[in-house]
Protein backbone atom coordinates (compact mmCIF):
# COMPACT_ATOMS: atom_id res chain seq x y z
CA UNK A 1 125.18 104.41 114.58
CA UNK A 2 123.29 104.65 111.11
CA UNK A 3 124.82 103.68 108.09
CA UNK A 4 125.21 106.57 105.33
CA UNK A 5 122.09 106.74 103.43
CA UNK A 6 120.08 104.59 105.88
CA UNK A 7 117.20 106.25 107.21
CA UNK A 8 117.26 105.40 110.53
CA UNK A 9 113.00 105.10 111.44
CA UNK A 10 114.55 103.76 115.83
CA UNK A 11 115.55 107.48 115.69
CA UNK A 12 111.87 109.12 114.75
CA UNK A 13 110.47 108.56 118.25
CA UNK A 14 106.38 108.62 119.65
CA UNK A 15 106.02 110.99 116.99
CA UNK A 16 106.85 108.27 114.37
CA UNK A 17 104.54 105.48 116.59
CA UNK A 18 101.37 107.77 116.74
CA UNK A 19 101.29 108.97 113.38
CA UNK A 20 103.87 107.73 110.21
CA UNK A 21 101.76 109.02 107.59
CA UNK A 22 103.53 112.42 107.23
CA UNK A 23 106.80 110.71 107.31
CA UNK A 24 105.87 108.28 104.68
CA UNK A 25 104.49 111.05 102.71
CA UNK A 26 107.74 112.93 102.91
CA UNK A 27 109.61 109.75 101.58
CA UNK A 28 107.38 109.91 98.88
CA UNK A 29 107.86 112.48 97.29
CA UNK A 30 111.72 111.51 97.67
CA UNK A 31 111.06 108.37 95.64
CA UNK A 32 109.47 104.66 96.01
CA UNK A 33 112.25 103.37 97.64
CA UNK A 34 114.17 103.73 100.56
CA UNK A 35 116.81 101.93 102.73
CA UNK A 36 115.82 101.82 106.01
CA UNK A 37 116.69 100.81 109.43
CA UNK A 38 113.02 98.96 111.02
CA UNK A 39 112.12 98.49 114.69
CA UNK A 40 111.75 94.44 112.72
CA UNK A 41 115.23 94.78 111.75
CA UNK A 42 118.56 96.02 111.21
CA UNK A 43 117.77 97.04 107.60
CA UNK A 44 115.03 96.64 105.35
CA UNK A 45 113.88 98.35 102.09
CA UNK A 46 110.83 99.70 102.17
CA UNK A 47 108.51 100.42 99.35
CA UNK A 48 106.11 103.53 99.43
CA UNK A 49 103.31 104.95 97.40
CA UNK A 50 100.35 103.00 95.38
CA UNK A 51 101.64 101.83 92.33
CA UNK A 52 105.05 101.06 94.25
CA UNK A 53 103.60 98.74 96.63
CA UNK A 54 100.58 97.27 94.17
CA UNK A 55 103.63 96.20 91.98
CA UNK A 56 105.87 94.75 95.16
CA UNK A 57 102.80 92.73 96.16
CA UNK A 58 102.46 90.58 92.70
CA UNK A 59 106.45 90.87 91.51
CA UNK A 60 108.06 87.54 90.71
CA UNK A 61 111.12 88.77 91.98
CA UNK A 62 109.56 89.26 95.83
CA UNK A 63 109.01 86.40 97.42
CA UNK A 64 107.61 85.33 101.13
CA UNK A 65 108.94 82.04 102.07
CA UNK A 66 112.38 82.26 104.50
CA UNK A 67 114.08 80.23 102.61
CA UNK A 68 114.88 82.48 99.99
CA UNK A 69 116.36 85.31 103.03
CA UNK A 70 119.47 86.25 102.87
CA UNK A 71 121.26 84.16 105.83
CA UNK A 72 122.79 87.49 106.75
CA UNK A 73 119.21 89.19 107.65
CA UNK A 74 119.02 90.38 111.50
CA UNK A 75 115.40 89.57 112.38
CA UNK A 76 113.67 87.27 114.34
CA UNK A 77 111.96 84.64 112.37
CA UNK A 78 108.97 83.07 113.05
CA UNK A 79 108.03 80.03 114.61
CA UNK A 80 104.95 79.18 112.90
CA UNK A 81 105.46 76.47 110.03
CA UNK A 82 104.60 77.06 106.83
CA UNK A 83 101.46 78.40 105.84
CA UNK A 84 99.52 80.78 102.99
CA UNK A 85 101.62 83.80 104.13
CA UNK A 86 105.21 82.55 104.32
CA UNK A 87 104.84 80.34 100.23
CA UNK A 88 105.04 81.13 96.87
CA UNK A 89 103.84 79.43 93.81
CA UNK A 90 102.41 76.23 93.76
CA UNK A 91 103.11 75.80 96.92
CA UNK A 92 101.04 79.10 98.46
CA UNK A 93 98.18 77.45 95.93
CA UNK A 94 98.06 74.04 97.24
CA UNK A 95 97.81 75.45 101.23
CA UNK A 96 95.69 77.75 100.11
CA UNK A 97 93.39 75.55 98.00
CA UNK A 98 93.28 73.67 100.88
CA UNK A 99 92.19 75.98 103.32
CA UNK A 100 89.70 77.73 101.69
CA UNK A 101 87.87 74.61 101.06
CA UNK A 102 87.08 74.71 104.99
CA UNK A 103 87.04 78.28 105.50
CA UNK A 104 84.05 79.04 103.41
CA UNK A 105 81.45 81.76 103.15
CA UNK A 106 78.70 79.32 104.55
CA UNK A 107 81.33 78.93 107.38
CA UNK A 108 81.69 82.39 108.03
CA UNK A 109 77.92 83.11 107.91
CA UNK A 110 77.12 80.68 110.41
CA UNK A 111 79.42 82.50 112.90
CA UNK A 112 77.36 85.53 112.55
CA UNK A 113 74.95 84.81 115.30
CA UNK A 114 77.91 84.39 117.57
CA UNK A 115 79.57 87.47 116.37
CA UNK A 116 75.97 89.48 117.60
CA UNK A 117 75.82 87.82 121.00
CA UNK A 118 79.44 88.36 121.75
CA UNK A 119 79.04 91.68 121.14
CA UNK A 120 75.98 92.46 122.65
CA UNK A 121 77.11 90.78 125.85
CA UNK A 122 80.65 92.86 125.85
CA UNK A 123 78.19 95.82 125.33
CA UNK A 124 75.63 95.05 128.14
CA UNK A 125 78.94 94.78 130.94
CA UNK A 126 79.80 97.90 129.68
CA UNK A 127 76.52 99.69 129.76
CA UNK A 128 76.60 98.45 133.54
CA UNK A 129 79.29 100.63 134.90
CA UNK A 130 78.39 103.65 136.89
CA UNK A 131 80.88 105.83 136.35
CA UNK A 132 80.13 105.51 132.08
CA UNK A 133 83.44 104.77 130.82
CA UNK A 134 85.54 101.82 129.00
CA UNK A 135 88.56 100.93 127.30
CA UNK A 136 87.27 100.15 124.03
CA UNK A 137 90.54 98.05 123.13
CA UNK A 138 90.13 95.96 126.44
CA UNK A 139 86.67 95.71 126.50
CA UNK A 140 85.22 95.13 123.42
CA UNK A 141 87.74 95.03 120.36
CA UNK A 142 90.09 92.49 121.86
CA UNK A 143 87.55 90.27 123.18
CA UNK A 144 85.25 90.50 120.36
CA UNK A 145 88.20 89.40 118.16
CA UNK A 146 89.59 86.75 120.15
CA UNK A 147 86.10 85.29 120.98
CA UNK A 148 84.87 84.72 117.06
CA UNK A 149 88.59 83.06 116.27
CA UNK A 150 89.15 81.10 118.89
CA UNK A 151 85.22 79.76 118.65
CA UNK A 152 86.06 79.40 115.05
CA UNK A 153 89.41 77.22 115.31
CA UNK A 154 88.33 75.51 118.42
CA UNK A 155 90.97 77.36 120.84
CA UNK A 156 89.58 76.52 124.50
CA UNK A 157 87.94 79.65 126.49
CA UNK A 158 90.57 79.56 129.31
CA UNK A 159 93.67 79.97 126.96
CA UNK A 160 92.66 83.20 125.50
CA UNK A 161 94.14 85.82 128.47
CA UNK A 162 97.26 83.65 127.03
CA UNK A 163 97.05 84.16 123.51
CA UNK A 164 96.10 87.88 123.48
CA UNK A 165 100.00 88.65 125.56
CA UNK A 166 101.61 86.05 123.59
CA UNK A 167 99.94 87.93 119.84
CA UNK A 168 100.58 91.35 121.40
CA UNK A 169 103.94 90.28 121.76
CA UNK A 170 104.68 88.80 118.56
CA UNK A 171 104.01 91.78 116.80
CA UNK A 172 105.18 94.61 119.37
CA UNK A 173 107.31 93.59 121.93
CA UNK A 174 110.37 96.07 121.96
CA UNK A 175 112.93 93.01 122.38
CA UNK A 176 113.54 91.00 120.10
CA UNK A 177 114.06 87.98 122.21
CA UNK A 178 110.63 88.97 123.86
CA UNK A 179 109.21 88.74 120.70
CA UNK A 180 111.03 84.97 119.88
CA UNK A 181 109.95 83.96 123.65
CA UNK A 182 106.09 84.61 122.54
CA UNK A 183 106.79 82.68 119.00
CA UNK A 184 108.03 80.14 120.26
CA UNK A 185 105.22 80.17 123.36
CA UNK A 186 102.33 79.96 120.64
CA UNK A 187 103.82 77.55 118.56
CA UNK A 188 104.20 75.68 121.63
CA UNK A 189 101.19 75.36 122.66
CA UNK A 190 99.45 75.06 119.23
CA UNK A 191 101.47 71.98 118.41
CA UNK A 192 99.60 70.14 122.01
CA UNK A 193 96.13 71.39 120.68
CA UNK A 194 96.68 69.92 117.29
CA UNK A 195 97.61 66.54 119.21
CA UNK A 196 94.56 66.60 121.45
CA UNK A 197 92.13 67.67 118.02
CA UNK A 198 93.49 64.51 116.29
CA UNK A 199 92.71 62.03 119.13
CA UNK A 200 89.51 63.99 119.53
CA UNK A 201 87.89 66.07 116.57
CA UNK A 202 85.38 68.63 116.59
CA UNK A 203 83.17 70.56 114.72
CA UNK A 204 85.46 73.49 114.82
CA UNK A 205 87.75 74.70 111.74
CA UNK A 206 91.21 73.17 113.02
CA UNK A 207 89.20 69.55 113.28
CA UNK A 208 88.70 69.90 109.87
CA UNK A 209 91.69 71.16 108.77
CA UNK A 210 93.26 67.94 110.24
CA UNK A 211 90.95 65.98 108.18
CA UNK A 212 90.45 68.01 105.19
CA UNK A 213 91.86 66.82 101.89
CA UNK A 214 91.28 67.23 98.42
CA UNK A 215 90.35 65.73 95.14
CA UNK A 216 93.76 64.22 94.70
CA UNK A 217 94.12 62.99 98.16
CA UNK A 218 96.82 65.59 100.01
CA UNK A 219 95.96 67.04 102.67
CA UNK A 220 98.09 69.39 105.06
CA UNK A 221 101.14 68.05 106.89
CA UNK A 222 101.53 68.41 110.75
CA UNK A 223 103.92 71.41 110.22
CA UNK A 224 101.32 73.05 107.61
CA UNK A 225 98.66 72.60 110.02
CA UNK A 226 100.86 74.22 112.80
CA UNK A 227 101.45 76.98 110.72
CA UNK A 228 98.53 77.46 109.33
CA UNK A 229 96.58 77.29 112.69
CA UNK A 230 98.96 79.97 113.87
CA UNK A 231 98.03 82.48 110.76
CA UNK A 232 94.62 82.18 111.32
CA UNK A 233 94.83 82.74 115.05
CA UNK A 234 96.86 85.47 114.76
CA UNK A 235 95.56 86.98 111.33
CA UNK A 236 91.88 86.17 112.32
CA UNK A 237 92.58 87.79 116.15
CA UNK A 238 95.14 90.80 116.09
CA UNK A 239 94.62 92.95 112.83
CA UNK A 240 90.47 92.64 113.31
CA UNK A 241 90.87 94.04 116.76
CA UNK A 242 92.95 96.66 115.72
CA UNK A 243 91.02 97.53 112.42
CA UNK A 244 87.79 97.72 115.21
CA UNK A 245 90.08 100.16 117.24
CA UNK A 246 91.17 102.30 114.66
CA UNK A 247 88.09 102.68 113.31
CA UNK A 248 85.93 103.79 116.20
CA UNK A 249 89.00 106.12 117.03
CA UNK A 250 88.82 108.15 113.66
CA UNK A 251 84.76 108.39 113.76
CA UNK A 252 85.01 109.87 117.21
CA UNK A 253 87.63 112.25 115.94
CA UNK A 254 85.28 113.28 112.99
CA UNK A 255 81.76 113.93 114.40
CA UNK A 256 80.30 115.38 111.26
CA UNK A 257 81.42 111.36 109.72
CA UNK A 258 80.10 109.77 113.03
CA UNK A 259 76.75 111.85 112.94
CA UNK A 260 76.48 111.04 109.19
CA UNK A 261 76.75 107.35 110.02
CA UNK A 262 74.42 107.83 112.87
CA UNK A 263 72.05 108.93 110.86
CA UNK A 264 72.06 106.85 107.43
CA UNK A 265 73.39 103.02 108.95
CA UNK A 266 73.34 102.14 105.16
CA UNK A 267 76.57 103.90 104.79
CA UNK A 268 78.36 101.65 107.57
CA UNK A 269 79.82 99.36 104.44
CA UNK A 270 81.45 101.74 102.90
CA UNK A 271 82.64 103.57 106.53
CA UNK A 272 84.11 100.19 107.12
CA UNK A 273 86.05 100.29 103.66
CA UNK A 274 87.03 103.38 104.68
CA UNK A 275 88.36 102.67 107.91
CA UNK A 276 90.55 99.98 106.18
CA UNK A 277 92.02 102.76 103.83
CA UNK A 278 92.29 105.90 106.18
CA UNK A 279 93.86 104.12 109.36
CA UNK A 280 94.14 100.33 108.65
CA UNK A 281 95.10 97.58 110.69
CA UNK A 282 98.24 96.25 108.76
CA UNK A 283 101.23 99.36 108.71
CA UNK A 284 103.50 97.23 106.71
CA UNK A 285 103.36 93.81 104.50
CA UNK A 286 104.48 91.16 106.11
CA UNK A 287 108.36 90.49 104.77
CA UNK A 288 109.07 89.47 101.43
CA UNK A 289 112.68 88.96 100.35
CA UNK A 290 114.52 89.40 96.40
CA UNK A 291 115.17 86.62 94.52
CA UNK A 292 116.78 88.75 91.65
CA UNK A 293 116.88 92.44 91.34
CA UNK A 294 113.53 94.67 91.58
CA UNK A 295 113.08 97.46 89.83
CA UNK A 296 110.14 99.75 91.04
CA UNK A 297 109.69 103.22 89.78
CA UNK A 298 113.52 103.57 88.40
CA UNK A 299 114.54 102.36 91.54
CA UNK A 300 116.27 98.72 92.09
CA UNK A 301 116.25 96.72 94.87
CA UNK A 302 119.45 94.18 94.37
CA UNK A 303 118.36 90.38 94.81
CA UNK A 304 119.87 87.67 96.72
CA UNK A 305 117.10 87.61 99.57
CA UNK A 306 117.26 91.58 100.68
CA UNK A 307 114.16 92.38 103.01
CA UNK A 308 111.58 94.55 101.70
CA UNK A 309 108.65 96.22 103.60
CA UNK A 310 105.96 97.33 101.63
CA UNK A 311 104.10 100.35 103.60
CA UNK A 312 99.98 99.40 102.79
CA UNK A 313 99.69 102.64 105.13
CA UNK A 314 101.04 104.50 102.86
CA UNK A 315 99.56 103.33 99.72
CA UNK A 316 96.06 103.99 101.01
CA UNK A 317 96.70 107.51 101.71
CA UNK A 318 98.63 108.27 98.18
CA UNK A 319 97.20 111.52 96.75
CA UNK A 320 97.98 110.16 93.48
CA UNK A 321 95.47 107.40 93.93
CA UNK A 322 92.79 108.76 96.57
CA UNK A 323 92.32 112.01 95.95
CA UNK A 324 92.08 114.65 99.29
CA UNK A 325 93.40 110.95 101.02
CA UNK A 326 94.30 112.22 104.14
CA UNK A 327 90.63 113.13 104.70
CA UNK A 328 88.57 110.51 106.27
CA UNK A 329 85.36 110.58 104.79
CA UNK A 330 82.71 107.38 105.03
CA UNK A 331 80.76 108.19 101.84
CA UNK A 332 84.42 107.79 99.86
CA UNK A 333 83.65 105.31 97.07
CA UNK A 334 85.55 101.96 98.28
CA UNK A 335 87.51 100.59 95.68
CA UNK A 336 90.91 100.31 95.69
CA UNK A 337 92.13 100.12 98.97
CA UNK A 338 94.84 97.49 99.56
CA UNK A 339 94.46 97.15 103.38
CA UNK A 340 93.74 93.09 102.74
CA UNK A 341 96.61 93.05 100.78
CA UNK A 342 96.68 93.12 96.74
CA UNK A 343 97.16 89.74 94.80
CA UNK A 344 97.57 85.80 95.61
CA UNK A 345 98.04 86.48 99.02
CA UNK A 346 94.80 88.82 99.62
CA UNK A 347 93.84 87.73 102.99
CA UNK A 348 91.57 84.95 102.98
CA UNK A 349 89.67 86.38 106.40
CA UNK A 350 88.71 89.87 105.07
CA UNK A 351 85.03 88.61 105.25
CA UNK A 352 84.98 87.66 108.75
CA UNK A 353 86.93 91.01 109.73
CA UNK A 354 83.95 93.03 107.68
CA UNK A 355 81.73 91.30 109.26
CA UNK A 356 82.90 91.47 112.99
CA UNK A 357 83.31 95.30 112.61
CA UNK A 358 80.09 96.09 111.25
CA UNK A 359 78.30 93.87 113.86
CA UNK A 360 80.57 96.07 116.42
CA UNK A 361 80.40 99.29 115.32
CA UNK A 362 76.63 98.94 114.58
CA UNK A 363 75.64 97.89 117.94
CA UNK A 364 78.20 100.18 119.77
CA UNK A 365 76.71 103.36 118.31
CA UNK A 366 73.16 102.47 118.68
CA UNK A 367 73.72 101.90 122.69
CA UNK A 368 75.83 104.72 123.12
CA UNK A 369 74.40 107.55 121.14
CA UNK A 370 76.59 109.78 123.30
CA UNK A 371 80.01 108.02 123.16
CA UNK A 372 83.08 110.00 122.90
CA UNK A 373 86.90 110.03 123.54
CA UNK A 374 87.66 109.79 127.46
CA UNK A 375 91.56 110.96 126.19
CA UNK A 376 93.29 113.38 124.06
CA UNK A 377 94.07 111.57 120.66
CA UNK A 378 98.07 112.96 121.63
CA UNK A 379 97.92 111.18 124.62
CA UNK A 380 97.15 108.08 123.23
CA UNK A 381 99.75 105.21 123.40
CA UNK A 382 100.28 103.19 119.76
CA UNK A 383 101.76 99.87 119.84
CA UNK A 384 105.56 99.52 118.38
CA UNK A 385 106.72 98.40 114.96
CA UNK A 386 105.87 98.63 111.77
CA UNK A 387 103.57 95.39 110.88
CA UNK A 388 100.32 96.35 112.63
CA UNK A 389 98.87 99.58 113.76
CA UNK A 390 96.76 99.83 116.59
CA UNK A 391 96.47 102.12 119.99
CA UNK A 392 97.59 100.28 123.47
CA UNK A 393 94.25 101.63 124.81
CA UNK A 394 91.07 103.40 123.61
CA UNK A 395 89.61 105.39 126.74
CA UNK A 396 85.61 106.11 125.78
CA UNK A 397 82.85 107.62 127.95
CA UNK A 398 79.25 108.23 127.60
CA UNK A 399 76.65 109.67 129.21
């Protein structure tokens, strides 16, 4: 049973899963605010609209760390340590000064060889079916994805089937206890790589986050490095595949865009930009709690660690900031977008997503000049919840 003035969001259905942007639109115009009921949890608030959500990401009174939650909050909490996405203040600086000194631009460039091979391989086992059809999700976005991270933190080949149900889980397993089971799965296993990285180090990015430290002498703790080897793993792995899925889905739904792109390739950064605002990866911030009361818009959230949900989705398809926004068009100019996130807690991998789905979609349309939707975009099945956004399956053909 709902609460009075609790919109329930269990109760919307498929319709709700496939496509919240004319729900969030409704709210709105209603306001910036509303109290909801989440498939996350019990009750959230959740933030709508540009300004709303710009604001929620940098306000002093929203904080991430899990600490600050009320005790009385019904949601499963993670088991990753801490890390970049669950601190505040100084202490979000210091992990964060500390990982970015490994994960660097010149680090990130030198995967980009990978990133083409990868591909091209995924591309060429495609190309080699008879009957001309894939599942772009299974066959090239997922792998794609999980091949660059795990290369990148050192995850062994074998393990990756394993981390793909486990990630899938985390984020959009309809039981809660499912979704704990995976948590506590990953962290699991994470903690015995760390082990095996110290008594052996690599080249890789985890090796040298164990050994990293700065000017000063700190360096990450064992629970910092668990935690922050889970958020890369799971940052660097689930929202690029789904940002690759998305965005191949809405070209092939707008052929004028895709022949446009065909055409000119030197609009593909932009396209990308504008796959992140049209249809992005990330539905919802991840959770940030009140430490005193918020007011957005006239509206106030009270404090004492309430949950708040701050709809990115939404926010990139605000009339008010992007004009026509529900139209996806590649030669939009970029800016403005918050699909990364907005603030001290922008995400650190946004280069290595660009540059995994340009590599991708480049290559894909140049082999298949004739690839289209194997499926009716009704039929398609979304994955639950409201933290990432992302179809179950992507059925393509091509002649």
């Amino acid at each position: 049973m709902s609460t009075p003035g609790i919109v329930d969001l269990t109760a919307l259905g498929e319709d709700f899963v496939r496509d919240p942007y004319p729900f969030y639109a409704r709210l709105r115009e209603r306001g910036p605010v509303h109290r909801v009921r989440t498939p996350e949890a019990a009750e959230a608030w959740l933030v709508v609209g540009y300004e709303a959500a710009r604001t929620a990401l940098v306000h002093p009174g929203l904080v991430k760390s899990w600490a600050r939650a009320a005790p009385s909050l019904d949601v499963v909490r993670p088991a990753a340590g801490p890390n970049m996405l669950n601190s505040d203040g100084t202490d979000h600086g210091r992990l964060r000064k500390l990982v970015a000194r490994e994960f660097t631009p010149r680090r990130v460039a030198a995967l980009v060889p990978a990133v083409e091979d990868v591909t091209r391989t995924l591309l060429d086992t495609m190309a080699s079916r008879p009957e001309g059809r894939a599942d772009l999700v299974a066959d090239l976005a997922f792998p794609l994805s999980m091949s660059v991270i795990c290369d990148l933190l050192g995850v062994p080949f074998l393990d990756q089937a394993a981390f793909r149900a486990w990630t899938t889980d985390v984020f959009s397993h309809p039981d809660p206890a499912g979704r704990k089971a995976a948590s506590q799965a990953m962290g699991g296993y994470l903690a015995g790589l760390l082990e095996a990285k110290r008594k052996e180090s690599g080249v890789d990015l985890m090796s040298a986050l164990i050994r990293a430290t700065d000017e000063d002498g700190d360096r990450l703790s064992a629970d910092e490095l668990l935690g922050t080897a889970w958020l890369l793993l799971v940052a660097g792995h689930e929202t690029t595949a789904n940002l690759l899925s998305n965005g191949v889905l809405a070209l092939l739904r707008h052929p004028a865009q895709l022949r446009a792109l065909r055409e000119d390739m030197t609009l593909l950064p932009d396209a990308v930009e504008e796959m992140l605002r049209y249809d992005g990866p990330v539905e919802a911030a991840t959770f940030r709690f009140t430490t005193d009361p918020v007011d957005l818009g006239g509206a106030v959230i009270p404090g004492g660690g309430q949950l708040v949900m701050v709809v990115v989705a939404d926010a990139n398809r605000d009339p008010a900031r992007f004009p026509d926004s529900d139209r996806f068009d590649i030669r939009r100019p970029p800016q403005g977008h918050i699909a990364f996130g907005y603030g001290v807690h922008y995400c650190l991998g946004a280069p290595l997503a660009r540059l995994e789905v340009k590599t991708a979609v480049r290559q894909l349309l140049r082999r298949f000049p004739r690839l289209a939707l194997d499926i009716a975009p009704a039929e398609l099945s979304w994955k639950p919840g409201m933290l990432v956004r992302g179809p179950r399956r992507l059925p393509v053909r091509w002649t």
